[in-house]
C-alpha atoms as a PDB file:
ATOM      1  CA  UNK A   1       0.000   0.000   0.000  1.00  0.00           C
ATOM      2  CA  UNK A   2       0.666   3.640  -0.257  1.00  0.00           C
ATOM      3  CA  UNK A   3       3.208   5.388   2.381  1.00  0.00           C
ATOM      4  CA  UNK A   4       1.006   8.803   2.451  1.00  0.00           C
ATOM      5  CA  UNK A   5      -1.759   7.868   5.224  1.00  0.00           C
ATOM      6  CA  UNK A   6      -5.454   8.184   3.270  1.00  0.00           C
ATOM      7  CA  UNK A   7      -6.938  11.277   3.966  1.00  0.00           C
ATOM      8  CA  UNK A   8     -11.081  10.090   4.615  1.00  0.00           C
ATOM      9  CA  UNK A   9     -13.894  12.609   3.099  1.00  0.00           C
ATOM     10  CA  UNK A  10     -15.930  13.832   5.806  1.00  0.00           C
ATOM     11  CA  UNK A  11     -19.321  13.696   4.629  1.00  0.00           C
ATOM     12  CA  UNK A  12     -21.000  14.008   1.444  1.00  0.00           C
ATOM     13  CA  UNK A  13     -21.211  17.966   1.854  1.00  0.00           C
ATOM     14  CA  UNK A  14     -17.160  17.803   1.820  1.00  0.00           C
ATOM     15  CA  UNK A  15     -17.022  15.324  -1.470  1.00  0.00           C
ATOM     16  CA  UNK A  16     -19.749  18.123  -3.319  1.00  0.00           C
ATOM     17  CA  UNK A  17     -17.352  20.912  -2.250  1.00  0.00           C
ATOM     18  CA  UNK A  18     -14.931  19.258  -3.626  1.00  0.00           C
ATOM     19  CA  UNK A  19     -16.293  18.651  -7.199  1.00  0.00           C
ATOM     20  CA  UNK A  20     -18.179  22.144  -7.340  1.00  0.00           C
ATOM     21  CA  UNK A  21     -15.212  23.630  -6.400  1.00  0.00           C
ATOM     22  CA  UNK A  22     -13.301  21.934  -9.354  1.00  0.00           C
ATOM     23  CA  UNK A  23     -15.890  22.835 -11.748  1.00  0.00           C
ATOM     24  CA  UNK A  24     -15.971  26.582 -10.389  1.00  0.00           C
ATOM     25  CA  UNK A  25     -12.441  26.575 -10.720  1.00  0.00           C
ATOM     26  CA  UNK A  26     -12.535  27.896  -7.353  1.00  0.00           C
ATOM     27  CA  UNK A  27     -11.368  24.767  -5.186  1.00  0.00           C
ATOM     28  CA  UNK A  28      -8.192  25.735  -3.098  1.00  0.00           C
ATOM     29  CA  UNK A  29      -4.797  24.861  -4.901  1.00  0.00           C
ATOM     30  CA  UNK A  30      -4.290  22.812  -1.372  1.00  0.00           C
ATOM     31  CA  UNK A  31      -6.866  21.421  -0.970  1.00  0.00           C
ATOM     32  CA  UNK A  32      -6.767  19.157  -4.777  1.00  0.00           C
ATOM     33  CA  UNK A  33      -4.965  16.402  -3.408  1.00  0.00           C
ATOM     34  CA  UNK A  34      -4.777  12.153  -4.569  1.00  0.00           C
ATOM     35  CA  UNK A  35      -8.034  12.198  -2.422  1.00  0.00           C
ATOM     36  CA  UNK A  36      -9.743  15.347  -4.083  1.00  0.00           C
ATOM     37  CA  UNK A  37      -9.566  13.881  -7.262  1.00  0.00           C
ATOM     38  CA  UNK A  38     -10.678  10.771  -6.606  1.00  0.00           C
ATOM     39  CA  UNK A  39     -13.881  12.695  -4.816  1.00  0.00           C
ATOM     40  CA  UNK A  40     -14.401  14.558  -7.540  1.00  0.00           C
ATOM     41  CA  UNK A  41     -14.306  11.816  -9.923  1.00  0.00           C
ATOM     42  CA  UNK A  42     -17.259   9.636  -8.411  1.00  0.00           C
ATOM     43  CA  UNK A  43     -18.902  12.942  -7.427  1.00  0.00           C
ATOM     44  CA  UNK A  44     -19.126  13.471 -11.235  1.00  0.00           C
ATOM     45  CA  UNK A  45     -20.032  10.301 -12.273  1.00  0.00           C
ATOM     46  CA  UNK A  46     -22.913  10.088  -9.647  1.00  0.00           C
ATOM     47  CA  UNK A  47     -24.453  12.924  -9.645  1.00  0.00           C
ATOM     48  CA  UNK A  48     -23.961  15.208 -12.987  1.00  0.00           C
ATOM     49  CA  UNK A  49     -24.975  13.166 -15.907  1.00  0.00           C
ATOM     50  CA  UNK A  50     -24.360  15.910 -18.346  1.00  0.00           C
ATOM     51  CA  UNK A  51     -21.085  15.913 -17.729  1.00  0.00           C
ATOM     52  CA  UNK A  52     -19.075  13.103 -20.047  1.00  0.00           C
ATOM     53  CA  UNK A  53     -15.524  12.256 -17.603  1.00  0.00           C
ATOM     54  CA  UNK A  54     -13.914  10.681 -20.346  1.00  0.00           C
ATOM     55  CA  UNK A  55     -14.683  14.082 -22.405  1.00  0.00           C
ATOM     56  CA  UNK A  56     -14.834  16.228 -19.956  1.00  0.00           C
ATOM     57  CA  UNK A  57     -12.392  16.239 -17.611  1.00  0.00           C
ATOM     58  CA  UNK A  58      -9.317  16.891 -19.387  1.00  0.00           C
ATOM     59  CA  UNK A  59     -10.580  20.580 -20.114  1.00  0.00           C
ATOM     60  CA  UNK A  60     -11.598  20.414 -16.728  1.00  0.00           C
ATOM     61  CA  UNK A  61      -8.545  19.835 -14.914  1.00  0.00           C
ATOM     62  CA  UNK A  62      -6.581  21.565 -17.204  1.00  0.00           C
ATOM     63  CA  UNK A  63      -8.222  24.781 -16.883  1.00  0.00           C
ATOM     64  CA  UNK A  64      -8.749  24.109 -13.237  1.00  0.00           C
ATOM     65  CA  UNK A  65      -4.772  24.177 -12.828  1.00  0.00           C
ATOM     66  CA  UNK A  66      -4.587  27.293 -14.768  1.00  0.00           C
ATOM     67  CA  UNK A  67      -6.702  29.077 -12.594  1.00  0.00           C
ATOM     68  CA  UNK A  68      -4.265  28.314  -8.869  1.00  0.00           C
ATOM     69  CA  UNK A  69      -1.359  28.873 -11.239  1.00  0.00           C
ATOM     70  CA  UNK A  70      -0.189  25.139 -12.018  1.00  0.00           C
ATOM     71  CA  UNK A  71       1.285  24.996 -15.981  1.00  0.00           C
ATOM     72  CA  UNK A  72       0.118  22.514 -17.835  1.00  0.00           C
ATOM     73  CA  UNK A  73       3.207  21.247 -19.342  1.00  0.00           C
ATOM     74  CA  UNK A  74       5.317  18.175 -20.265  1.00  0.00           C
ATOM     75  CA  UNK A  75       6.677  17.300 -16.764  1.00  0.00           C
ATOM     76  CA  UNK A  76       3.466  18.801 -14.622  1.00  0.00           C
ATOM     77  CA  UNK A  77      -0.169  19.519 -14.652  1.00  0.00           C
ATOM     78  CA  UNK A  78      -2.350  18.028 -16.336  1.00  0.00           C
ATOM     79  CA  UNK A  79      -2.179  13.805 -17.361  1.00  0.00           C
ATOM     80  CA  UNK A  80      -4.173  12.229 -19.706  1.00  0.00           C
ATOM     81  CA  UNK A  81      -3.074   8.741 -19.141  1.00  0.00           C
ATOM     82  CA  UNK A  82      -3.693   9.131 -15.531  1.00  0.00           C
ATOM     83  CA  UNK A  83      -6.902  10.497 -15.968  1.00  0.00           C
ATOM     84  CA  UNK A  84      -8.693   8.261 -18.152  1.00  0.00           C
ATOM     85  CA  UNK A  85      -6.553   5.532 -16.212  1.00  0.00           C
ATOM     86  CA  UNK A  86      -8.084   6.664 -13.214  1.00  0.00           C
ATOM     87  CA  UNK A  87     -11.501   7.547 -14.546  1.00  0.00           C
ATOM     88  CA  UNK A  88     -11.557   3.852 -15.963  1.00  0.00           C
ATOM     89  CA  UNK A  89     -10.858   2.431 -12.467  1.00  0.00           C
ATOM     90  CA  UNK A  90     -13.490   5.107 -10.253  1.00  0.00           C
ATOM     91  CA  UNK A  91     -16.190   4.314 -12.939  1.00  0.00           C
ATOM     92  CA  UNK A  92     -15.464   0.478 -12.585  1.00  0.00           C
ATOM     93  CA  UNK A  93     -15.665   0.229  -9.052  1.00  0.00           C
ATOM     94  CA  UNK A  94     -19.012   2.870  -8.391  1.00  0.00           C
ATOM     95  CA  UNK A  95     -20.229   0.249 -10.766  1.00  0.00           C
ATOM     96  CA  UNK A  96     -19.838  -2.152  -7.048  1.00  0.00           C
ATOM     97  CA  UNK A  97     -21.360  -0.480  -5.253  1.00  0.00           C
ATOM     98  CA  UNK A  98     -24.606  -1.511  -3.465  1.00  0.00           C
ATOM     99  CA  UNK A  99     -27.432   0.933  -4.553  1.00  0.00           C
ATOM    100  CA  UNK A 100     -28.254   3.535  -1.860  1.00  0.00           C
ATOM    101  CA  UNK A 101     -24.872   3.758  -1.001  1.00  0.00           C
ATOM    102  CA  UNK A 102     -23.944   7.289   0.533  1.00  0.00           C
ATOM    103  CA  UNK A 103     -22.100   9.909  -1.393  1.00  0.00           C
ATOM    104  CA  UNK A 104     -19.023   9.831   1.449  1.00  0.00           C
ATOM    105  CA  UNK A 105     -19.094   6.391   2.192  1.00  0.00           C
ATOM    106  CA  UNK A 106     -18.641   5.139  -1.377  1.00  0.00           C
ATOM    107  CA  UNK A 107     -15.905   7.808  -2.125  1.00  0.00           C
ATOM    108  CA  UNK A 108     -13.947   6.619   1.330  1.00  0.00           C
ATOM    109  CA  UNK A 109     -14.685   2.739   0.279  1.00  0.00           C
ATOM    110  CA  UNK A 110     -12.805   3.633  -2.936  1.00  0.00           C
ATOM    111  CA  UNK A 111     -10.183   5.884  -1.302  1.00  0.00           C
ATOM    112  CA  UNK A 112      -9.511   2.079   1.051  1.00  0.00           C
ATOM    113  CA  UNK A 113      -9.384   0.090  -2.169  1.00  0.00           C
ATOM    114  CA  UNK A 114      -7.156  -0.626  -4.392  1.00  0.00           C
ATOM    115  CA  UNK A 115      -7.766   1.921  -6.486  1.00  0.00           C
ATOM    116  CA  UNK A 116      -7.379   4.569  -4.356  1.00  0.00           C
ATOM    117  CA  UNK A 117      -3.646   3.407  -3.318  1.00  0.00           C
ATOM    118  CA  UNK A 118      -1.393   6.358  -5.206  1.00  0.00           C
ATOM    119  CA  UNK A 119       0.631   3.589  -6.883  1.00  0.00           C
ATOM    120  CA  UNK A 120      -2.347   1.731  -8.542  1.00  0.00           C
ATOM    121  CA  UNK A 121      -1.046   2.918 -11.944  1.00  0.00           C
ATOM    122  CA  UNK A 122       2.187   1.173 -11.768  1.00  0.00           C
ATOM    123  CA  UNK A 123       0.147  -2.147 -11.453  1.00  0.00           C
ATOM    124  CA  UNK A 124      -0.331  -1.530 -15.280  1.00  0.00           C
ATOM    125  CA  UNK A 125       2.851   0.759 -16.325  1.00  0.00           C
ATOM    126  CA  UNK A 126       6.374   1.268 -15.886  1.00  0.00           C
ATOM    127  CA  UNK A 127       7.719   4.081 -14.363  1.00  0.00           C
ATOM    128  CA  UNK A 128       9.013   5.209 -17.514  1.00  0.00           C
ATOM    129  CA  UNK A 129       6.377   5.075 -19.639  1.00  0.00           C
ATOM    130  CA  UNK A 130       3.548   6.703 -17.569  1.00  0.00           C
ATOM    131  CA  UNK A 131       5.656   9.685 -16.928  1.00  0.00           C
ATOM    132  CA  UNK A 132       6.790  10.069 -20.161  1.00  0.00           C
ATOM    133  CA  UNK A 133       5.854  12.525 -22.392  1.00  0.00           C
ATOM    134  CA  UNK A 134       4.131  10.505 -24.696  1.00  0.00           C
ATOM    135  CA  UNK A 135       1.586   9.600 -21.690  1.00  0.00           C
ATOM    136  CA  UNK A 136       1.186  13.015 -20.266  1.00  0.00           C
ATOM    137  CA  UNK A 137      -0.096  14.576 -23.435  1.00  0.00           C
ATOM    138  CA  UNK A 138      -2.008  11.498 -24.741  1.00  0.00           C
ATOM    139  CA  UNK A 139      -3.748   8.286 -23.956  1.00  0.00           C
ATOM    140  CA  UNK A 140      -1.012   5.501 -23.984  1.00  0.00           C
ATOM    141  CA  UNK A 141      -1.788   1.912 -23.390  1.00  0.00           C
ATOM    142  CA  UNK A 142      -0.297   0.063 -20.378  1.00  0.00           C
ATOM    143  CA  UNK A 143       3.176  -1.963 -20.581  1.00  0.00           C
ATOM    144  CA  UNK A 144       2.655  -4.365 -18.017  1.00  0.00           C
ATOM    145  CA  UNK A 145      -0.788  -5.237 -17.787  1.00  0.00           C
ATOM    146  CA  UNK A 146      -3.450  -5.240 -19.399  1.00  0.00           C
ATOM    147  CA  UNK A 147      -6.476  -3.481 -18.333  1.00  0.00           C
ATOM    148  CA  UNK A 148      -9.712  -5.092 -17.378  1.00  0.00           C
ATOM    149  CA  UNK A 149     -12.919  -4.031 -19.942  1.00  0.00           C
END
C-alpha cells in the first residue's frame, strides 16, 4: 500500500465541495490532493450526468490548474493517461457499489481500495512510460498489464 496515510472525506457535503469547487475553478490549490480527485471523480459520475468524464475532464482539470497557477506542461499539470486511467478504475468500481450507497461512504470505500492506493497505476505501467511525455499529453496503453474491460 501507499506510504502517504489516506486522507477520509468527511461527509457528502465535503465530497460536493470538492467537485463544485473543481468545476468553479474555485477549489483551493491545497486542498486538490490524490483524495480530491478521486472525490471529484465519483462525485461526477454520480451525480452530474451531463457531464461526459472521459470528455470532460481533461478541459476540466486543465483549466482548473490554470486558474491556482499550475502549468500545464510536459513534466506537470495536467495527465491524460492518468486520468482516463483513473476515470476507468473510479467508474469500474461505483459500478460495485450496493445501490443507496452514501455519497461519502462510497468515495472513502474507494479511497480504502485498491484503487485509491497512489501507486495503482504502476500495477499496469512502468515508471518510464507513464511519466513520459508521450503519456502526459495522450492516452497511452499500459506496458505491463493489461487493463480489465
Amino acid at each position: 500500500m501507499t506510504a502517504h496515510p489516506i486522507r477520509l472525506i468527511a461527509d457528502d457535503a465535503a465530497v460536493r465541495h470538492v467537485g463544485q469547487g473543481l468545476l468553479a475553478r474555485v477549489l483551493p490549490k491545497a486542498e486538490w490532493t490524490h483524495e480530491a480527485h478521486l472525490a471529484a471523480c465519483l462525485w461526477l459520475l454520480r451525480e452530474k450526468p451531463d457531464f461526459v468524464a472521459e470528455r470532460d475532464m481533461p478541459g476540466t482539470i486543465s483549466t482548473y490548474n490554470l486558474s491556482v497557477g499550475t502549468q500545464n506542461t510536459d513534466s506537470g499539470g495536467y495527465h491524460e493517461t492518468l486520468t482516463q486511467l483513473y476515470i476507468k478504475g473510479v467508474r469500474a468500481f461505483a459500478e460495485t457499489l450496493p445501490e443507496g450507497t452514501g455519497l461519502a461512504e462510497a468515495v472513502n470505500a474507494l479511497l480504502e481500495s485498491e484503487i485509491g492506493d497512489r501507486n495503482w497505476p504502476l500495477c499496469f505501467y512502468s515508471k518510464e512510460r507513464l511519466f513520459s511525455v508521450e503519456a502526459r499529453r495522450g492516452w497511452v496503453e499500459p506496458d505491463l498489464a493489461a487493463l480489465q474491460d
